[in-house]
N, C-alpha and C. Protein backbone atom coordinates (compact mmCIF):
# COMPACT_ATOMS: atom_id res chain seq x y z
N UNK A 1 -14.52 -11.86 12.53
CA UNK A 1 -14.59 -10.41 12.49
C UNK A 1 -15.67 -10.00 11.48
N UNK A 2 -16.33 -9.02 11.99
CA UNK A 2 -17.88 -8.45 11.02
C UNK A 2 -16.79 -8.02 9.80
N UNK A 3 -17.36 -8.01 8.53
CA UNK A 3 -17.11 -7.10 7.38
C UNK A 3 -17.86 -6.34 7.06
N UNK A 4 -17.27 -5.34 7.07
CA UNK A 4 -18.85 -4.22 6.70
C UNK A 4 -18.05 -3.45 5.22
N UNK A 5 -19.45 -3.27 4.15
CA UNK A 5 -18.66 -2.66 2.76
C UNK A 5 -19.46 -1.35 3.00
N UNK A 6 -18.96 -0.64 3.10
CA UNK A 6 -19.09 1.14 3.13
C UNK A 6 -19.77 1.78 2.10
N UNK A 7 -20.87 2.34 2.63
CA UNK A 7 -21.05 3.64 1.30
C UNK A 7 -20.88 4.76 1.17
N UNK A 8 -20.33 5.55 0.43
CA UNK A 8 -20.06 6.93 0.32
C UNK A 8 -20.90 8.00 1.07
N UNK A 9 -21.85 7.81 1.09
CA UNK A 9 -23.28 8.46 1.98
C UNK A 9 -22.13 8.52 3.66
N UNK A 10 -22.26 7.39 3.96
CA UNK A 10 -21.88 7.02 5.29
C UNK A 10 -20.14 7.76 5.63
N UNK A 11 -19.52 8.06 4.33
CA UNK A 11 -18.24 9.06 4.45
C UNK A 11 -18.34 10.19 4.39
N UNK A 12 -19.17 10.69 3.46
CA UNK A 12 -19.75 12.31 3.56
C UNK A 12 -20.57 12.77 4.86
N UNK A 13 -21.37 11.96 5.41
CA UNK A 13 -22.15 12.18 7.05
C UNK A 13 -21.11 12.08 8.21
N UNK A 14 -20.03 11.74 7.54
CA UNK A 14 -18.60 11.47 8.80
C UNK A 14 -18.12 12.82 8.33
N UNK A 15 -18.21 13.32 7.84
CA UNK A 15 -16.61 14.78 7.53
C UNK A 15 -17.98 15.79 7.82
N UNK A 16 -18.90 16.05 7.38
CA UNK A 16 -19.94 17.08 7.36
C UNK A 16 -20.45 16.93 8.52
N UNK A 17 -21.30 17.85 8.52
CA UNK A 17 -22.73 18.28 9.77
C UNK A 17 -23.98 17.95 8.94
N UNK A 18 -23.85 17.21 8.13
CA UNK A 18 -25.24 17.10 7.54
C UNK A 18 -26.34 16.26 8.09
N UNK A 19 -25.84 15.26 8.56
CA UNK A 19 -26.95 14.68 9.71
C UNK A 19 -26.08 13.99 10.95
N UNK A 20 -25.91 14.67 12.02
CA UNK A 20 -25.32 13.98 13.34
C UNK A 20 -25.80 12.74 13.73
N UNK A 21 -26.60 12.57 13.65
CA UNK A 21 -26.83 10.86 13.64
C UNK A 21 -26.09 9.87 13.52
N UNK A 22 -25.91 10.21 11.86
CA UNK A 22 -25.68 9.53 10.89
C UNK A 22 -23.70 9.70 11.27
N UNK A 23 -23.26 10.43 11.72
CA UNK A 23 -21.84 11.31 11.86
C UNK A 23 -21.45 10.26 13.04
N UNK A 24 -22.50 10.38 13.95
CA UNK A 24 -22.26 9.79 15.77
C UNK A 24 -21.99 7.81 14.82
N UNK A 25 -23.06 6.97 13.47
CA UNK A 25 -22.95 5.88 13.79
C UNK A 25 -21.64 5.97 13.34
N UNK A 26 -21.30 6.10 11.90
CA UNK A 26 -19.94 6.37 11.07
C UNK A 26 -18.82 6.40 12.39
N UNK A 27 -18.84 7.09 13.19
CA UNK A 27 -17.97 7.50 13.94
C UNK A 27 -17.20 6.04 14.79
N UNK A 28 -18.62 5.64 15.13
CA UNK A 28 -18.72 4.31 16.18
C UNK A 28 -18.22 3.18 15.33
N UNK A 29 -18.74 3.51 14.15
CA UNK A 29 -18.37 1.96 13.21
C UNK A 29 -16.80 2.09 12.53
N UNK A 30 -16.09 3.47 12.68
CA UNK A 30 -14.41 4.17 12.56
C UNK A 30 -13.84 3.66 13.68
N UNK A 31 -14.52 3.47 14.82
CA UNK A 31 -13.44 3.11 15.96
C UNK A 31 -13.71 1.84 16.37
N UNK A 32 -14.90 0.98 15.96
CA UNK A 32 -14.59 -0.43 16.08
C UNK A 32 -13.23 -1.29 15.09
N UNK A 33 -13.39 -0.42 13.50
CA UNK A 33 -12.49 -0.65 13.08
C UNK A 33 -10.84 -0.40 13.45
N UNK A 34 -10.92 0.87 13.67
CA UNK A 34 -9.53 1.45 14.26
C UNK A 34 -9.35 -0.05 15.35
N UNK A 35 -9.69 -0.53 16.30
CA UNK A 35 -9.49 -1.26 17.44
C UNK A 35 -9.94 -2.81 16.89
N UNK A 36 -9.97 -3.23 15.51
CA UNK A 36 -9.94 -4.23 14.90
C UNK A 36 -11.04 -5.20 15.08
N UNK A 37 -12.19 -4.34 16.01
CA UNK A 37 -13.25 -4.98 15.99
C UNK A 37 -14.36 -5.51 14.47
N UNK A 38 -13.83 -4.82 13.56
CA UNK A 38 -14.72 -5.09 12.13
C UNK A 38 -13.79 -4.81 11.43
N UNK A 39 -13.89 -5.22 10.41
CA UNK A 39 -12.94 -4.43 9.05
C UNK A 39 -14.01 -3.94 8.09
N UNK A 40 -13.27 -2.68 7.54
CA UNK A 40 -14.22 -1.64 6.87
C UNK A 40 -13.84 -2.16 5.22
N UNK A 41 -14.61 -2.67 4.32
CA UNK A 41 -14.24 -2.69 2.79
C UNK A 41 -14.68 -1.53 1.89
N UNK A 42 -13.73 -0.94 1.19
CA UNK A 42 -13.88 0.22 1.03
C UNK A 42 -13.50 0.40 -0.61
N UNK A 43 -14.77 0.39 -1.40
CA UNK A 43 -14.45 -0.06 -2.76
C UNK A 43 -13.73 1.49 -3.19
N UNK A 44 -12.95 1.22 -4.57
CA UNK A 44 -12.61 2.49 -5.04
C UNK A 44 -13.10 3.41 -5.34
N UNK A 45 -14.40 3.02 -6.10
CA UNK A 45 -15.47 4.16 -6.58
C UNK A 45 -15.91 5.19 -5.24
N UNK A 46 -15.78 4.28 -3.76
CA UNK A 46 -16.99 4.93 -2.99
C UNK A 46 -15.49 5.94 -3.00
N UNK A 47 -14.46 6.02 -2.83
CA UNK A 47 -13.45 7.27 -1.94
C UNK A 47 -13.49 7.97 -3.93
N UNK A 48 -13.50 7.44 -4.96
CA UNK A 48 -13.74 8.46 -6.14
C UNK A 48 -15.04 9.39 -5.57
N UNK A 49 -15.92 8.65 -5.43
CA UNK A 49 -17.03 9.44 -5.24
C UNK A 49 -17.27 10.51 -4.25
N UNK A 50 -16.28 10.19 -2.99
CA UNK A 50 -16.48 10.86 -1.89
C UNK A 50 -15.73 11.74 -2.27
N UNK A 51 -14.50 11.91 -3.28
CA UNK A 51 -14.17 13.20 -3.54
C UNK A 51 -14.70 14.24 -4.01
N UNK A 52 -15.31 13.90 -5.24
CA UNK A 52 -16.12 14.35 -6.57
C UNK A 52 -17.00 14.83 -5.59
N UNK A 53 -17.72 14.61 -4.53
CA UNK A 53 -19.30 14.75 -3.74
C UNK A 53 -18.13 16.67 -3.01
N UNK A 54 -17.25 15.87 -2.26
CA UNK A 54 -16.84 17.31 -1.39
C UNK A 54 -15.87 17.83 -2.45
N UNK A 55 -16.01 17.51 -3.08
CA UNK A 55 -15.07 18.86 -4.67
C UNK A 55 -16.11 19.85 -4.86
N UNK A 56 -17.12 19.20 -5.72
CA UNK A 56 -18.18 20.00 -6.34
C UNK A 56 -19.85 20.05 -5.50
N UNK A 57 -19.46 19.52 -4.98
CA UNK A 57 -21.05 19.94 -3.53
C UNK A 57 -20.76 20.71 -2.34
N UNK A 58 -19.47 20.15 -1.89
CA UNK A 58 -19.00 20.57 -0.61
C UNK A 58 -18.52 22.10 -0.56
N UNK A 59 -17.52 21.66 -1.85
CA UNK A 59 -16.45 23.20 -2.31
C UNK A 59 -15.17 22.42 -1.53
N UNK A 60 -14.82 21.80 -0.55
CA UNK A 60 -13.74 21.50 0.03
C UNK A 60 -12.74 21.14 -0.69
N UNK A 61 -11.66 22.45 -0.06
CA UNK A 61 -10.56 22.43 -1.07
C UNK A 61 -9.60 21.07 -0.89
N UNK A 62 -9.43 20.59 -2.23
CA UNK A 62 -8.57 19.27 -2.16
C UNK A 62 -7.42 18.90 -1.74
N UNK A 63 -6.88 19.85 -1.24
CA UNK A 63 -6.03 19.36 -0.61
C UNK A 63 -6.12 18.59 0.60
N UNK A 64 -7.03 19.13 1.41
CA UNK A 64 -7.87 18.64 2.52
C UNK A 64 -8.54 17.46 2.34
N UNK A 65 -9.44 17.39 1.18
CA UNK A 65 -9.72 16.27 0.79
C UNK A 65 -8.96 15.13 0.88
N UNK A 66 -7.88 15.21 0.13
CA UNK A 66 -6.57 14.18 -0.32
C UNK A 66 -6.08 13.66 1.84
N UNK A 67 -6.04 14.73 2.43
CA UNK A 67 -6.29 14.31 3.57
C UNK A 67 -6.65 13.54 3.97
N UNK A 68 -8.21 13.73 4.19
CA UNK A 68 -8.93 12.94 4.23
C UNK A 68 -9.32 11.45 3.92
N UNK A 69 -9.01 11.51 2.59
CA UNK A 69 -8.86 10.07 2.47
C UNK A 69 -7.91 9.52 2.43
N UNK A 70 -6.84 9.75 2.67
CA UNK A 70 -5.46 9.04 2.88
C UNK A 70 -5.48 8.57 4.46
N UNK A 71 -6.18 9.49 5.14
CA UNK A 71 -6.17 9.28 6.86
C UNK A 71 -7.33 8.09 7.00
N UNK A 72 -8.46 8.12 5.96
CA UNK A 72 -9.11 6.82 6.44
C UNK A 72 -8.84 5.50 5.79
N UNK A 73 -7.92 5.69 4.42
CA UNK A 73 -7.75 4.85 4.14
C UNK A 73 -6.61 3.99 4.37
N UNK A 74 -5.62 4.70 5.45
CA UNK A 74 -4.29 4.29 5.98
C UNK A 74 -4.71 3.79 7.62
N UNK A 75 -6.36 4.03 8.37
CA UNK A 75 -6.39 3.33 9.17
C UNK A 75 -6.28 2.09 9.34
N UNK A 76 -6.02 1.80 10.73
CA UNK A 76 -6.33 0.43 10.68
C UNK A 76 -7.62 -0.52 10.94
N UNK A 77 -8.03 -1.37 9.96
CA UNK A 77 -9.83 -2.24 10.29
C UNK A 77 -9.80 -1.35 8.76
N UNK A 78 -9.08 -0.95 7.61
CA UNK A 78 -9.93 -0.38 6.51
C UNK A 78 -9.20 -1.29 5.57
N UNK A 79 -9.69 -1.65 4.28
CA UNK A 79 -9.25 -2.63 3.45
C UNK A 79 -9.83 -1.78 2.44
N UNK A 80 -9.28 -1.01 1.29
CA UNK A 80 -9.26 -0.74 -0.23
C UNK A 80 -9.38 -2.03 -0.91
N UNK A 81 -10.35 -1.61 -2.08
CA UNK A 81 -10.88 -3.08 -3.11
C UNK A 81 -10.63 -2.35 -4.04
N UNK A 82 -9.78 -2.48 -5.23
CA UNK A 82 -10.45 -1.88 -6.53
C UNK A 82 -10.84 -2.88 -7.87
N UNK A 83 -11.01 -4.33 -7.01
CA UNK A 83 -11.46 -5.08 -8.44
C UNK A 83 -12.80 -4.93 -8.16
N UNK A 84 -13.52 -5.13 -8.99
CA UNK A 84 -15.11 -5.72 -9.16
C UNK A 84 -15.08 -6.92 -9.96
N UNK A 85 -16.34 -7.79 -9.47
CA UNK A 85 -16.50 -8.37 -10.85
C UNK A 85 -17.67 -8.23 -11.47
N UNK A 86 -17.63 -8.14 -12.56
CA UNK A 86 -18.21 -7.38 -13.70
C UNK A 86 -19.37 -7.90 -14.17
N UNK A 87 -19.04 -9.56 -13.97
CA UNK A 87 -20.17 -10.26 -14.21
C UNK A 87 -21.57 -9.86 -13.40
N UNK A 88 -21.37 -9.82 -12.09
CA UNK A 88 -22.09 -9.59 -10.82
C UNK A 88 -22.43 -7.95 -10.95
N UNK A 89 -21.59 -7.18 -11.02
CA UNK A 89 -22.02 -6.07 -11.40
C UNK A 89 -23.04 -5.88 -12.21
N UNK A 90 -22.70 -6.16 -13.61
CA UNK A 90 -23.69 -6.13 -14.44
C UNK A 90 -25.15 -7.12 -14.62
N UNK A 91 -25.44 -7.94 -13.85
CA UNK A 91 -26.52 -8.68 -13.41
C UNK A 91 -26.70 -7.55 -12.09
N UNK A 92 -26.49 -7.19 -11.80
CA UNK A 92 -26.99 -5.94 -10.74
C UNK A 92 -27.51 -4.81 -11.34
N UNK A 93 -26.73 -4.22 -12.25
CA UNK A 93 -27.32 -3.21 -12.68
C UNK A 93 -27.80 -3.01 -13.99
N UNK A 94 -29.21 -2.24 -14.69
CA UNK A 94 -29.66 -1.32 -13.91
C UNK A 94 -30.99 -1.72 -13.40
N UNK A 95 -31.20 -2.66 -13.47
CA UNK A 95 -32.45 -3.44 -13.29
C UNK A 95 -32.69 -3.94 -11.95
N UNK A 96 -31.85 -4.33 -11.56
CA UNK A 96 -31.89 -4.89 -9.31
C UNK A 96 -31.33 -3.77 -8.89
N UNK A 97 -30.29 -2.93 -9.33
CA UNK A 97 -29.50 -1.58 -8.71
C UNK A 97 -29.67 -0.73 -9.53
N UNK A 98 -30.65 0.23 -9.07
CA UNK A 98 -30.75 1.08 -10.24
C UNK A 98 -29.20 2.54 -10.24
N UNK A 99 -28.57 2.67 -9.24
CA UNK A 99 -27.80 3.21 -9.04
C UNK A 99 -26.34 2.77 -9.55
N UNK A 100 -25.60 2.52 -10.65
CA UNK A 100 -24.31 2.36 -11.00
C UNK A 100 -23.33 2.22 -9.77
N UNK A 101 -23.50 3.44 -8.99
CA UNK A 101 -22.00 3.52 -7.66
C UNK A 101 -22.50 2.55 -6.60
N UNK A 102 -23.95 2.15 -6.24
CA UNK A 102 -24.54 1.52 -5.53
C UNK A 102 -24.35 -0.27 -6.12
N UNK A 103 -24.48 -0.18 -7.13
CA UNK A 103 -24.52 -2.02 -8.11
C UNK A 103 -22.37 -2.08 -7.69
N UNK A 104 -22.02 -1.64 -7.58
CA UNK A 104 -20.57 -1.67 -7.81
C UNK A 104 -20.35 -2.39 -5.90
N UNK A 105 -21.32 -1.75 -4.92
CA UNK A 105 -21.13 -1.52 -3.78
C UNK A 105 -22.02 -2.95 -3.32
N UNK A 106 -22.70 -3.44 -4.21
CA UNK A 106 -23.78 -4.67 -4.08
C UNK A 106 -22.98 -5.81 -4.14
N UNK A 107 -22.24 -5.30 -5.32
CA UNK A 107 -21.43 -6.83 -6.29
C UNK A 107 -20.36 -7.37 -4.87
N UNK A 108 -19.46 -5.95 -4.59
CA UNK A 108 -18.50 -6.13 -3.56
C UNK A 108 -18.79 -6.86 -2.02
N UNK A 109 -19.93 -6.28 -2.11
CA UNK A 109 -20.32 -7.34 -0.70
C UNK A 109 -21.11 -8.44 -1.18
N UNK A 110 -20.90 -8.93 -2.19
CA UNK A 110 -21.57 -10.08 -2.65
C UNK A 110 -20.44 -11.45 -2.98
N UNK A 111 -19.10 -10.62 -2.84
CA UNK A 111 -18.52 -11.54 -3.08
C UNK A 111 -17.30 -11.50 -1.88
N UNK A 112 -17.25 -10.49 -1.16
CA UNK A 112 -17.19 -10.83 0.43
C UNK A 112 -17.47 -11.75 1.70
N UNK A 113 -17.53 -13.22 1.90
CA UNK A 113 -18.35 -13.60 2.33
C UNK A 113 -18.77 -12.97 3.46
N UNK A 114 -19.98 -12.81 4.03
CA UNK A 114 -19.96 -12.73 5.33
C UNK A 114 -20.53 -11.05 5.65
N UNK A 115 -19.95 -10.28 4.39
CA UNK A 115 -20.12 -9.01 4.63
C UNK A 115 -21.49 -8.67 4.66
N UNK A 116 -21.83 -7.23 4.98
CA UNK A 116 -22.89 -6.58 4.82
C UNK A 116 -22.75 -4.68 4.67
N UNK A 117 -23.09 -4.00 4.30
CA UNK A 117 -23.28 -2.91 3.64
C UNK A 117 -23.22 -2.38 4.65
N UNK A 118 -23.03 -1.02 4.48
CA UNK A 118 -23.36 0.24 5.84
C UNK A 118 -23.62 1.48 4.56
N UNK A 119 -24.88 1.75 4.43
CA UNK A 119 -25.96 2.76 4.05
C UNK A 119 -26.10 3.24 4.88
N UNK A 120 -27.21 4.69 4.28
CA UNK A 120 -28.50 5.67 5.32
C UNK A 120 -29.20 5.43 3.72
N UNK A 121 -28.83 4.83 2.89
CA UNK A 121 -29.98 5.34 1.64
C UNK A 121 -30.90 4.20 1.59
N UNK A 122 -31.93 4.85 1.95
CA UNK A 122 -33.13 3.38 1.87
C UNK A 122 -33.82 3.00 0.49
N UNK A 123 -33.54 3.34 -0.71
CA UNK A 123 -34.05 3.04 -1.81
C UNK A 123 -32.52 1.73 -2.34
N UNK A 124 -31.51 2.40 -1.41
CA UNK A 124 -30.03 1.23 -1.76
C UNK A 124 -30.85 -0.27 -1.12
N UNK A 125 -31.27 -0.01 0.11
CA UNK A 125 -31.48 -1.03 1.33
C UNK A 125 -32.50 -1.83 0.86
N UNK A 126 -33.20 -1.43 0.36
CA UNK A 126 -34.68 -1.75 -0.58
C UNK A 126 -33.97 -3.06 -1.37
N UNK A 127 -32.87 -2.44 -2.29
CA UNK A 127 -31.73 -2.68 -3.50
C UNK A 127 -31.31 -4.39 -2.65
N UNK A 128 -30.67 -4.05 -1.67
CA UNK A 128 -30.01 -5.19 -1.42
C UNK A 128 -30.56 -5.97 -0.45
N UNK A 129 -31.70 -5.59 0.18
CA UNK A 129 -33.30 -6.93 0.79
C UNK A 129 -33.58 -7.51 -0.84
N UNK A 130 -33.50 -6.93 -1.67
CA UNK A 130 -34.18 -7.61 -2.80
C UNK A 130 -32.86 -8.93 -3.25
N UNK A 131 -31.54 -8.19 -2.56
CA UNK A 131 -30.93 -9.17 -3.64
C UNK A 131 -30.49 -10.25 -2.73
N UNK A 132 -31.08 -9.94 -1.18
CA UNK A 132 -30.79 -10.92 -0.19
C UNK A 132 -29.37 -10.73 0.32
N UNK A 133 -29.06 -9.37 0.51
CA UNK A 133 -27.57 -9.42 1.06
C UNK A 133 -27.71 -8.54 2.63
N UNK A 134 -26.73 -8.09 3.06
CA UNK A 134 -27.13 -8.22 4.01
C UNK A 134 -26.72 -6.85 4.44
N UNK A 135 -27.56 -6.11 5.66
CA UNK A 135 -27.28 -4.21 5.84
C UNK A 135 -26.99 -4.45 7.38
N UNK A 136 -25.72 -3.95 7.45
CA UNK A 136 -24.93 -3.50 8.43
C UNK A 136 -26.06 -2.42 9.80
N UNK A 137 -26.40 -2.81 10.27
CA UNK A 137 -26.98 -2.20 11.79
C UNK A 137 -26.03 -2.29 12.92
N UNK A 138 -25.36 -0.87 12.48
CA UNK A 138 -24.46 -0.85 14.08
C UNK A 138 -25.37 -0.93 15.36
């Protein structure tokens, strides 16, 4: 089964209209999981972050929020992580990941075997060709 480690980008383009594209792959890569075709790894920071992003960017009131991520994180094909390791982290960042929430999202599929990332941010993708890991192309 594919492992794919999620980025917050790729959860905010799923709930918004901000780029349909990006909404239509999210969508496709939600229902391979739902139907156990991949499993989704889904570090803690990225659903911290995806709140914090539709709290204070979005305005979306939290209750809805809390929704939200309880409904994707109670699907099935989704797996919550909240260890890191720290070592790997911090040899990631800020020097190979210049992004903190992104080095957290590097480390996790680094010690996944097998996994690979699901971005739209190409300065991340840049991030993890450099570190030789591997980007999720639905």
């Amino acid at each position: 089964m594919q492992k794919v480690v999620i980025d917050t980008n790729c959860l905010i383009s799923y709930v918004t209209d901000r780029n349909l594209k990006q909404q239509e792959i999210v969508s496709s890569v939600l229902e391979q999981a739902a139907s156990l075709k991949i499993c989704i790894h889904c570090h803690f920071h990225v659903i911290s972050e995806f709140i914090f992003v539709l709290d204070s960017v979005y305005d979306v009131n939290p209750k809805d929020i809390r929704v939200m991520a309880r409904e994707f994180l109670s699907m099935p094909g989704v797996e919550f992580i909240s260890e890191i390791n720290t070592k790997t982290l911090f040899n990631f960042w800020p020097e190979r990941v210049h992004d903190y929430g992104d080095s957290i999202i590097a480390a996790t599929c680094r010690h996944i075997r097998g996994s690979a990332v699901l971005t739209f941010d190409s300065k991340f993708k840049a991030s993890l060709k450099g570190l030789g890991l591997k980007i999720y192309k639905p």
